[in-house]
N, C-alpha and C. Protein backbone atom coordinates (compact mmCIF):
# COMPACT_ATOMS: atom_id res chain seq x y z
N UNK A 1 -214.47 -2.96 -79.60
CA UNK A 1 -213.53 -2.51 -78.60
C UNK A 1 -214.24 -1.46 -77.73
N UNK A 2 -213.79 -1.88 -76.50
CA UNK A 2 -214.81 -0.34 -75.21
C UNK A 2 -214.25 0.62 -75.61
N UNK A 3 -214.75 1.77 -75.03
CA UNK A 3 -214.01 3.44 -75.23
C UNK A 3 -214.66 3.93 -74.16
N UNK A 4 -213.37 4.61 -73.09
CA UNK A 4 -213.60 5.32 -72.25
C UNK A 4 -214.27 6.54 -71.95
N UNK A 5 -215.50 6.50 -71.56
CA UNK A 5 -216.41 7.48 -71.56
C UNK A 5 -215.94 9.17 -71.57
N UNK A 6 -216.45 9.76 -71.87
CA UNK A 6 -215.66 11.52 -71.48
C UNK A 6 -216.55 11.92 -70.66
N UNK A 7 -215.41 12.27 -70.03
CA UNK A 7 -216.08 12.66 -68.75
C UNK A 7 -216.01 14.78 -68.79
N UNK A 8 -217.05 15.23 -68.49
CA UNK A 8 -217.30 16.78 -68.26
C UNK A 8 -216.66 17.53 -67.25
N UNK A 9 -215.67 17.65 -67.63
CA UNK A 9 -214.71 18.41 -66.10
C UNK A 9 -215.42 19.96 -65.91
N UNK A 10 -215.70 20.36 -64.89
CA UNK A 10 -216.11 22.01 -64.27
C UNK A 10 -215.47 22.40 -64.44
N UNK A 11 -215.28 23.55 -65.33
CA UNK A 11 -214.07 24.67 -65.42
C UNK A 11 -213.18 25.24 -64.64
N UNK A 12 -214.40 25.21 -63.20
CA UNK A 12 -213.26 25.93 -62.32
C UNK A 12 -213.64 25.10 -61.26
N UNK A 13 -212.84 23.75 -61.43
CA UNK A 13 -212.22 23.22 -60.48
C UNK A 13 -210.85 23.04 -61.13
N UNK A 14 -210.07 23.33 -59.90
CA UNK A 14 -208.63 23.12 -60.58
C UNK A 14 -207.79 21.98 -59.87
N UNK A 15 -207.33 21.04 -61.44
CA UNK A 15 -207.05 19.89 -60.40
C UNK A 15 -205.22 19.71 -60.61
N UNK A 16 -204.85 19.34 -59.40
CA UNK A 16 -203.54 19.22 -59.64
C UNK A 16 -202.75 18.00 -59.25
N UNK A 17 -201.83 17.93 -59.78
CA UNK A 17 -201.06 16.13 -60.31
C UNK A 17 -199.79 15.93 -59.81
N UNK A 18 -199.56 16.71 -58.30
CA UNK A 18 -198.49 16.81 -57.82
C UNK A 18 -198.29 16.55 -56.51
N UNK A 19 -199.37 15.31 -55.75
CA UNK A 19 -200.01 15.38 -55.16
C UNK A 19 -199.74 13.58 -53.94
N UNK A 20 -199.05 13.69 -53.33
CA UNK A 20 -198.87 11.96 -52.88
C UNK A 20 -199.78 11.63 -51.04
N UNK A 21 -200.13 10.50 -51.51
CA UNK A 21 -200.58 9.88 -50.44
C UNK A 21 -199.90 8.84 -49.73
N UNK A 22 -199.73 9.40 -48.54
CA UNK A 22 -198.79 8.52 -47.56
C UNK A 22 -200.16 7.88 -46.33
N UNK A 23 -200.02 6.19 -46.51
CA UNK A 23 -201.22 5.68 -45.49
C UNK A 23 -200.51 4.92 -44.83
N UNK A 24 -201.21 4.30 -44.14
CA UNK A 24 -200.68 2.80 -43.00
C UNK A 24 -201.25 2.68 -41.81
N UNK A 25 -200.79 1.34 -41.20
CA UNK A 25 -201.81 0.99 -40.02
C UNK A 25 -200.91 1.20 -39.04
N UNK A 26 -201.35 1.11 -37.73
CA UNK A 26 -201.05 1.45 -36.39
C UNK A 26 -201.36 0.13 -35.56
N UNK A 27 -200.63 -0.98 -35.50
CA UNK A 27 -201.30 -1.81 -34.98
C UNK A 27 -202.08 -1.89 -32.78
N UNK A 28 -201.29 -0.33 -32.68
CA UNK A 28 -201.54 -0.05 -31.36
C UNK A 28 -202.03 1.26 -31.15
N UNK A 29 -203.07 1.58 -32.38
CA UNK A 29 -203.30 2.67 -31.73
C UNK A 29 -202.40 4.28 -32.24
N UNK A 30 -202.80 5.27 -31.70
CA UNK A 30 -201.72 6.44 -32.06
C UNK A 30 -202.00 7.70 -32.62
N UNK A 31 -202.94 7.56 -33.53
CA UNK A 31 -203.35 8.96 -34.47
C UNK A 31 -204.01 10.06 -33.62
N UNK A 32 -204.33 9.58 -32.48
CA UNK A 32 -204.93 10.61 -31.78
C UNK A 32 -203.51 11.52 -31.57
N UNK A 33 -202.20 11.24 -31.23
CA UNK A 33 -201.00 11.95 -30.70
C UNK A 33 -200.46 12.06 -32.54
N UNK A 34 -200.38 11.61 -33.56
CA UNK A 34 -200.40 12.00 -34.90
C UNK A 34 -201.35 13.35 -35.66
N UNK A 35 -202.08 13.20 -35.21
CA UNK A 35 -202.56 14.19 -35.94
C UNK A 35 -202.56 15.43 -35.88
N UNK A 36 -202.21 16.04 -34.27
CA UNK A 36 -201.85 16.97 -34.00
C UNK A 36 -200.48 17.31 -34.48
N UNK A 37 -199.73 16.65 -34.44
CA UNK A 37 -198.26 17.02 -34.92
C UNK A 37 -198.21 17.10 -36.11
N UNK A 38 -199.35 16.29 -37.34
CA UNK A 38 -199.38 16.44 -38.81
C UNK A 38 -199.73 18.22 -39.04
N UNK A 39 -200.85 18.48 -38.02
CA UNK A 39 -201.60 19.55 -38.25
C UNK A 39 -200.43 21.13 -37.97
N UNK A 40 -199.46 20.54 -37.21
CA UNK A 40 -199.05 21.77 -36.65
C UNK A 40 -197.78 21.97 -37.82
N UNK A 41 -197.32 21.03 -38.61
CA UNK A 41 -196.26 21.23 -40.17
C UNK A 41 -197.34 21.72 -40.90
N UNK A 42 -198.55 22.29 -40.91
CA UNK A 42 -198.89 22.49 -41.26
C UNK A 42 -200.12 21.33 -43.08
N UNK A 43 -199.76 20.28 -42.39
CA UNK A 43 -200.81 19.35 -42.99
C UNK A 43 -201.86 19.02 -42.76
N UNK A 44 -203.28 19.48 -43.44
CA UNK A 44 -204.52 19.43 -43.23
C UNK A 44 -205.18 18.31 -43.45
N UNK A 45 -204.64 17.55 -44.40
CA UNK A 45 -205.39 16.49 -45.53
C UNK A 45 -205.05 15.15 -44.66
N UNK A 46 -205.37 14.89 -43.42
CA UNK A 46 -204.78 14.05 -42.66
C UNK A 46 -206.65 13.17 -42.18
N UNK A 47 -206.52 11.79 -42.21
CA UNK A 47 -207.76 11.08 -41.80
C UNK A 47 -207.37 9.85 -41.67
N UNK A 48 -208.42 9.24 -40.16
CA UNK A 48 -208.23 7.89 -39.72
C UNK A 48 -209.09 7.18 -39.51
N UNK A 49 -209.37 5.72 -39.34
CA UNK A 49 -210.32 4.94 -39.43
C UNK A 49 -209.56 3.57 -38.11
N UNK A 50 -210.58 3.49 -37.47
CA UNK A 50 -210.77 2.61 -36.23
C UNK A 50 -210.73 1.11 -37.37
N UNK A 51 -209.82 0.18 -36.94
CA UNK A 51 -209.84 -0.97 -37.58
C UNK A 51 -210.48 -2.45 -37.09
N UNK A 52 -210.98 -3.03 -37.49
CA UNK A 52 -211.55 -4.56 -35.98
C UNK A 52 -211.28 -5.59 -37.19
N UNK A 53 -210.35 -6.62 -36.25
CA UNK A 53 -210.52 -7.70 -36.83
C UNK A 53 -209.85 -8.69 -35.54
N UNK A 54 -209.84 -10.16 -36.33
CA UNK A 54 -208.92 -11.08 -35.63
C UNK A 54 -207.82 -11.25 -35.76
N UNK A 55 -206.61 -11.13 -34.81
CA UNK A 55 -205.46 -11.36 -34.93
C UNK A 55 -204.80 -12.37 -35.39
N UNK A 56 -204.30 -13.25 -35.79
CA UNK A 56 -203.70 -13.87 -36.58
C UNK A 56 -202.36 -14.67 -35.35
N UNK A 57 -202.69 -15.99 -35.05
CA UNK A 57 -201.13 -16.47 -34.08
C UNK A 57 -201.54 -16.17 -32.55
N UNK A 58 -202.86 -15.25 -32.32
CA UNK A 58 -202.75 -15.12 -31.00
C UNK A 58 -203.59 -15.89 -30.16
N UNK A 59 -203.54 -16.33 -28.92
CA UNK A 59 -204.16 -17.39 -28.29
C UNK A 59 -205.66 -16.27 -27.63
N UNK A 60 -207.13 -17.09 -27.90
CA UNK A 60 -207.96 -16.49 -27.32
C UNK A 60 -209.16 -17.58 -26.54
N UNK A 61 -209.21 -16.55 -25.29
CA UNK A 61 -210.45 -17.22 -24.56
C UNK A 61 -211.69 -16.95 -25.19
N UNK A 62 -212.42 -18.10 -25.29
CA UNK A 62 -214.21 -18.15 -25.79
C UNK A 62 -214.71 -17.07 -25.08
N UNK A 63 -215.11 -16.40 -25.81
CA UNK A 63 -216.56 -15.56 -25.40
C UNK A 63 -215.51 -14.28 -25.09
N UNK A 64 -214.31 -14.17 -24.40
CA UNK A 64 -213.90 -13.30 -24.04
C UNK A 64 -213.31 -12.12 -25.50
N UNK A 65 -213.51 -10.80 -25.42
CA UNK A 65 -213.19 -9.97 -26.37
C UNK A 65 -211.96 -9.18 -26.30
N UNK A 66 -210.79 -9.19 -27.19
CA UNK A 66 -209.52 -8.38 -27.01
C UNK A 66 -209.88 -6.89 -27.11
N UNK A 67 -208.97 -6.51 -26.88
CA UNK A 67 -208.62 -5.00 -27.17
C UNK A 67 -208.13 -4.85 -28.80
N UNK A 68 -208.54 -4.77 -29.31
CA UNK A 68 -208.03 -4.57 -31.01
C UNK A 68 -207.86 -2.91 -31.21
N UNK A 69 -207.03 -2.20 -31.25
CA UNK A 69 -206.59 -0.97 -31.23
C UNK A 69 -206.29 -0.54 -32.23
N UNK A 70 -206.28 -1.21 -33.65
CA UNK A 70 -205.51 -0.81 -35.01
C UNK A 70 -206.72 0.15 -35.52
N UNK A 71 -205.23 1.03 -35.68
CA UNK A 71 -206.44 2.76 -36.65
C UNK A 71 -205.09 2.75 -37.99
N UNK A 72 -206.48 2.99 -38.87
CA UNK A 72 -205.28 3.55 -40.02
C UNK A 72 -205.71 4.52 -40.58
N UNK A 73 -204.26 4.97 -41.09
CA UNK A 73 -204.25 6.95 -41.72
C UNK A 73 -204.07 6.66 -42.88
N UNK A 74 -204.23 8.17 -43.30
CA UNK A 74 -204.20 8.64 -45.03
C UNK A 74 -203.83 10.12 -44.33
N UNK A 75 -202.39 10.44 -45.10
CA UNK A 75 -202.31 11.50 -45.29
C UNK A 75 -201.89 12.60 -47.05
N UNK A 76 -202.34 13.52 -47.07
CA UNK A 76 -202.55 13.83 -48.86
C UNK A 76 -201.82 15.29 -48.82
N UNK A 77 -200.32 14.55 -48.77
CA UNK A 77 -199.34 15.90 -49.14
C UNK A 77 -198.69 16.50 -50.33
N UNK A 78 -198.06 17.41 -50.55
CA UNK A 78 -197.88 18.13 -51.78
C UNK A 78 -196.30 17.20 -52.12
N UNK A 79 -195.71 16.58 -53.39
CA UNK A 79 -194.71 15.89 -53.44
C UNK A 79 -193.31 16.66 -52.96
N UNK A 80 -192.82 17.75 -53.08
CA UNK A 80 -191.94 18.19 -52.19
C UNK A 80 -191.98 17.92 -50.73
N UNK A 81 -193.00 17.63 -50.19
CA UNK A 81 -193.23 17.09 -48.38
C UNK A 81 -193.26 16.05 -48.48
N UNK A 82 -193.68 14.95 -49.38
CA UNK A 82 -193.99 13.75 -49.07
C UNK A 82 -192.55 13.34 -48.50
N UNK A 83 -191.35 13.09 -48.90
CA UNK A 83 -190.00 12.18 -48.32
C UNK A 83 -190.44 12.71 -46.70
N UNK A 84 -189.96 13.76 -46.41
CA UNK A 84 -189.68 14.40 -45.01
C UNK A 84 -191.08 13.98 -44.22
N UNK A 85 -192.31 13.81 -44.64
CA UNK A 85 -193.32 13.90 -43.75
C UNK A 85 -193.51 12.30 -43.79
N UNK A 86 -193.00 11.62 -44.76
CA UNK A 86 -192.73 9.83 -44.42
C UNK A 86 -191.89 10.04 -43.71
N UNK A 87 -191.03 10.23 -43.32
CA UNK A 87 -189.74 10.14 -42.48
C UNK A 87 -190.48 10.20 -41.10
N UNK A 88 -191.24 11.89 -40.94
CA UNK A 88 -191.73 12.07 -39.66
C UNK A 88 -192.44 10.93 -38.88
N UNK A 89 -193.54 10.44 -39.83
CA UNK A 89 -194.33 9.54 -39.62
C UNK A 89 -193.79 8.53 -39.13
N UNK A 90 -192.97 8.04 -39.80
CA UNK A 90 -191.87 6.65 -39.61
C UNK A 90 -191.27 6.74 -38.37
N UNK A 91 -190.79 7.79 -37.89
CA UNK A 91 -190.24 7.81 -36.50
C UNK A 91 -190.76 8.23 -35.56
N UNK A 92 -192.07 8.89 -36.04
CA UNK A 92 -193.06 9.62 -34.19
C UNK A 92 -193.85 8.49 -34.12
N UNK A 93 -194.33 7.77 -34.92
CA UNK A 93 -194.38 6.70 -34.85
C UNK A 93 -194.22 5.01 -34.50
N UNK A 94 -192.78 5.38 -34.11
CA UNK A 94 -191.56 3.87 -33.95
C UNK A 94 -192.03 2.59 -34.65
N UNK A 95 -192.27 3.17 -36.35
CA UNK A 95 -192.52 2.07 -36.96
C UNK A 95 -191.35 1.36 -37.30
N UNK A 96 -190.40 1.91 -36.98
CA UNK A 96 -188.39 1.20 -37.29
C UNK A 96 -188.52 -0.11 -36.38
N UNK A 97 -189.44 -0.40 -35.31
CA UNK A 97 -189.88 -1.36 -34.20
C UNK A 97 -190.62 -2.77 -34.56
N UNK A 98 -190.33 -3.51 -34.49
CA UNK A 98 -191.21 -5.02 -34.99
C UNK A 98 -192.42 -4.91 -34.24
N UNK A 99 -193.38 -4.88 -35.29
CA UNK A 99 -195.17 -5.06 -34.45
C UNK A 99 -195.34 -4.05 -34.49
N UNK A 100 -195.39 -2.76 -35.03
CA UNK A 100 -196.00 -1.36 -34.53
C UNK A 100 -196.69 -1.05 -35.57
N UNK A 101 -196.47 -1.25 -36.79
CA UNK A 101 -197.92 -0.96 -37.70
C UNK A 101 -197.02 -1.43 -39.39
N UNK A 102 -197.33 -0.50 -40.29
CA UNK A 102 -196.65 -0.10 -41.54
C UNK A 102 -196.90 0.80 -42.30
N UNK A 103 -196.78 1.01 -43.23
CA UNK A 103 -196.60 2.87 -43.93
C UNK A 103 -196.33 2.66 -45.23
N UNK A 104 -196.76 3.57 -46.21
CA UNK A 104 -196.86 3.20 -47.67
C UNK A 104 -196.50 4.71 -48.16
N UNK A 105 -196.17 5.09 -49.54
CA UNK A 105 -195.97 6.35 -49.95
C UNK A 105 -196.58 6.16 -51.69
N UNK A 106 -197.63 6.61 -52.15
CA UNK A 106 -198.21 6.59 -53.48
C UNK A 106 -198.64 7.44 -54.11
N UNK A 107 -197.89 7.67 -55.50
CA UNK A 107 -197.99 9.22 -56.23
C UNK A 107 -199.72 9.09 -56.43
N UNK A 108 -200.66 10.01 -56.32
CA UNK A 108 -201.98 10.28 -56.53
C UNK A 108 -201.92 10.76 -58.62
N UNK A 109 -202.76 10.28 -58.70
CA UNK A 109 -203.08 10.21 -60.40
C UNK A 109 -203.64 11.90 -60.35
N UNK A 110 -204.31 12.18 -59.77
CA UNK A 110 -204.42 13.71 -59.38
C UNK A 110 -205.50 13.93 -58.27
N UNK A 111 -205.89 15.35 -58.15
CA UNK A 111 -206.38 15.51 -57.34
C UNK A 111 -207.09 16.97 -57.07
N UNK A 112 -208.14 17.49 -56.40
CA UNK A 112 -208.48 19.01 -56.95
C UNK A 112 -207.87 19.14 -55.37
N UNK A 113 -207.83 21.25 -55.74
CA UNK A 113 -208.07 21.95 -54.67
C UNK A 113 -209.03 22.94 -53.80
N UNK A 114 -209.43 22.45 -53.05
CA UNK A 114 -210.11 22.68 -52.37
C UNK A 114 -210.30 24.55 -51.86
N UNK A 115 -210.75 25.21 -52.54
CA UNK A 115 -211.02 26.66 -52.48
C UNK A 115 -212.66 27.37 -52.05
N UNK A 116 -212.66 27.77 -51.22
CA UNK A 116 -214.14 28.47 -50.96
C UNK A 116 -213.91 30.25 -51.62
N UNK A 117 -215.35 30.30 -51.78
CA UNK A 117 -215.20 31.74 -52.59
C UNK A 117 -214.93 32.57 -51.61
N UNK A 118 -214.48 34.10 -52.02
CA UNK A 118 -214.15 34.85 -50.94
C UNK A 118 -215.04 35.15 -50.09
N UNK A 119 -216.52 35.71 -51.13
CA UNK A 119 -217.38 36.42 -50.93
C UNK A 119 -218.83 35.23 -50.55
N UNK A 120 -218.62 34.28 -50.48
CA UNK A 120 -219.66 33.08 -49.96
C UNK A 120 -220.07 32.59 -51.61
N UNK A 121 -220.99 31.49 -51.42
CA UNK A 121 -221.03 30.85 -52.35
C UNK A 121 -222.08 31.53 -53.47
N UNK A 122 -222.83 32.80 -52.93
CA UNK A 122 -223.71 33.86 -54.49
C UNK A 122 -222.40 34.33 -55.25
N UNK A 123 -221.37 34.03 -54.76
CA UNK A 123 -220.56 34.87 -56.17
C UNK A 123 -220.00 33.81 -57.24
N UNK A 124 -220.47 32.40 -56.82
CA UNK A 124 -220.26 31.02 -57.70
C UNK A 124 -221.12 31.06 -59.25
N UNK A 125 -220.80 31.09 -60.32
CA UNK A 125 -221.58 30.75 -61.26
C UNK A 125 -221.81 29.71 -61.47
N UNK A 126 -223.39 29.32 -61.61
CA UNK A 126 -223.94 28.37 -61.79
C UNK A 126 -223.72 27.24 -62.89
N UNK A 127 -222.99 26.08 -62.67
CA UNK A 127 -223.13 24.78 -63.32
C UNK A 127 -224.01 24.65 -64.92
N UNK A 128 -223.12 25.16 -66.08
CA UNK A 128 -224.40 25.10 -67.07
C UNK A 128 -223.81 23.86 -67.88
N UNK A 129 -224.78 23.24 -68.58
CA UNK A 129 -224.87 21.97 -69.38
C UNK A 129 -224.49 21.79 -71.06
């Protein structure tokens, strides 16, 4: 029978399990006018990716190239925000609209936080084995 390796966790990273990821696509585009409004509720953990593919049903001229505009997000909020900041999304969005993208909400298994030292990184103790 396998057995799951053990893995060496760093002491001081601190990881926490309270943590959801809300993603989805944009089939027109958008995160550029999203992300500012994620940033200003004060959500940092916000990232997007330019999408290319072929559309599916739509009629195309040879040689000629569409406009393919689909970007998709990941955003990584604390679970008390996640309902309200799906909601936001869902409607600055007008994903309630046929054709405008889709949106997902998934508890994260965990996740660390992200802390810099006060005093720069000489006051870090060194990684021992």
């Amino acid at each position: 029978m396998a057995t799951a390796p053990v893995l060496n966790r760093d002491p001081r990273v601190e990881i926490v399990d309270y943590t959801w990821l809300i993603s989805g696509v944009l089939y027109h585009g958008g995160t550029d006018k999203l992300v500012p409004q994620l940033q200003s509720r004060g959500i940092n953990e916000v990232y997007f990716h330019n999408v290319a593919g072929t559309p599916i049903g739509k009629k195309t001229v040879a040689g000629v190239a569409e406009s393919f505009d689909v970007e998709e997000f990941f955003v990584v909020v604390a679970a008390d925000q996640a309902e309200n900041i799906f909601d936001f999304i869902f409607h600055f969005c007008e994903l309630d609209t046929p054709n405008q993208g889709m949106i997902r909400l998934n508890k994260l298994s965990h996740s660390t936080v992200h802390k810099l030292p006060e005093n720069g990184a000489d006051d870090m103790d060194p990684i021992e084995d």
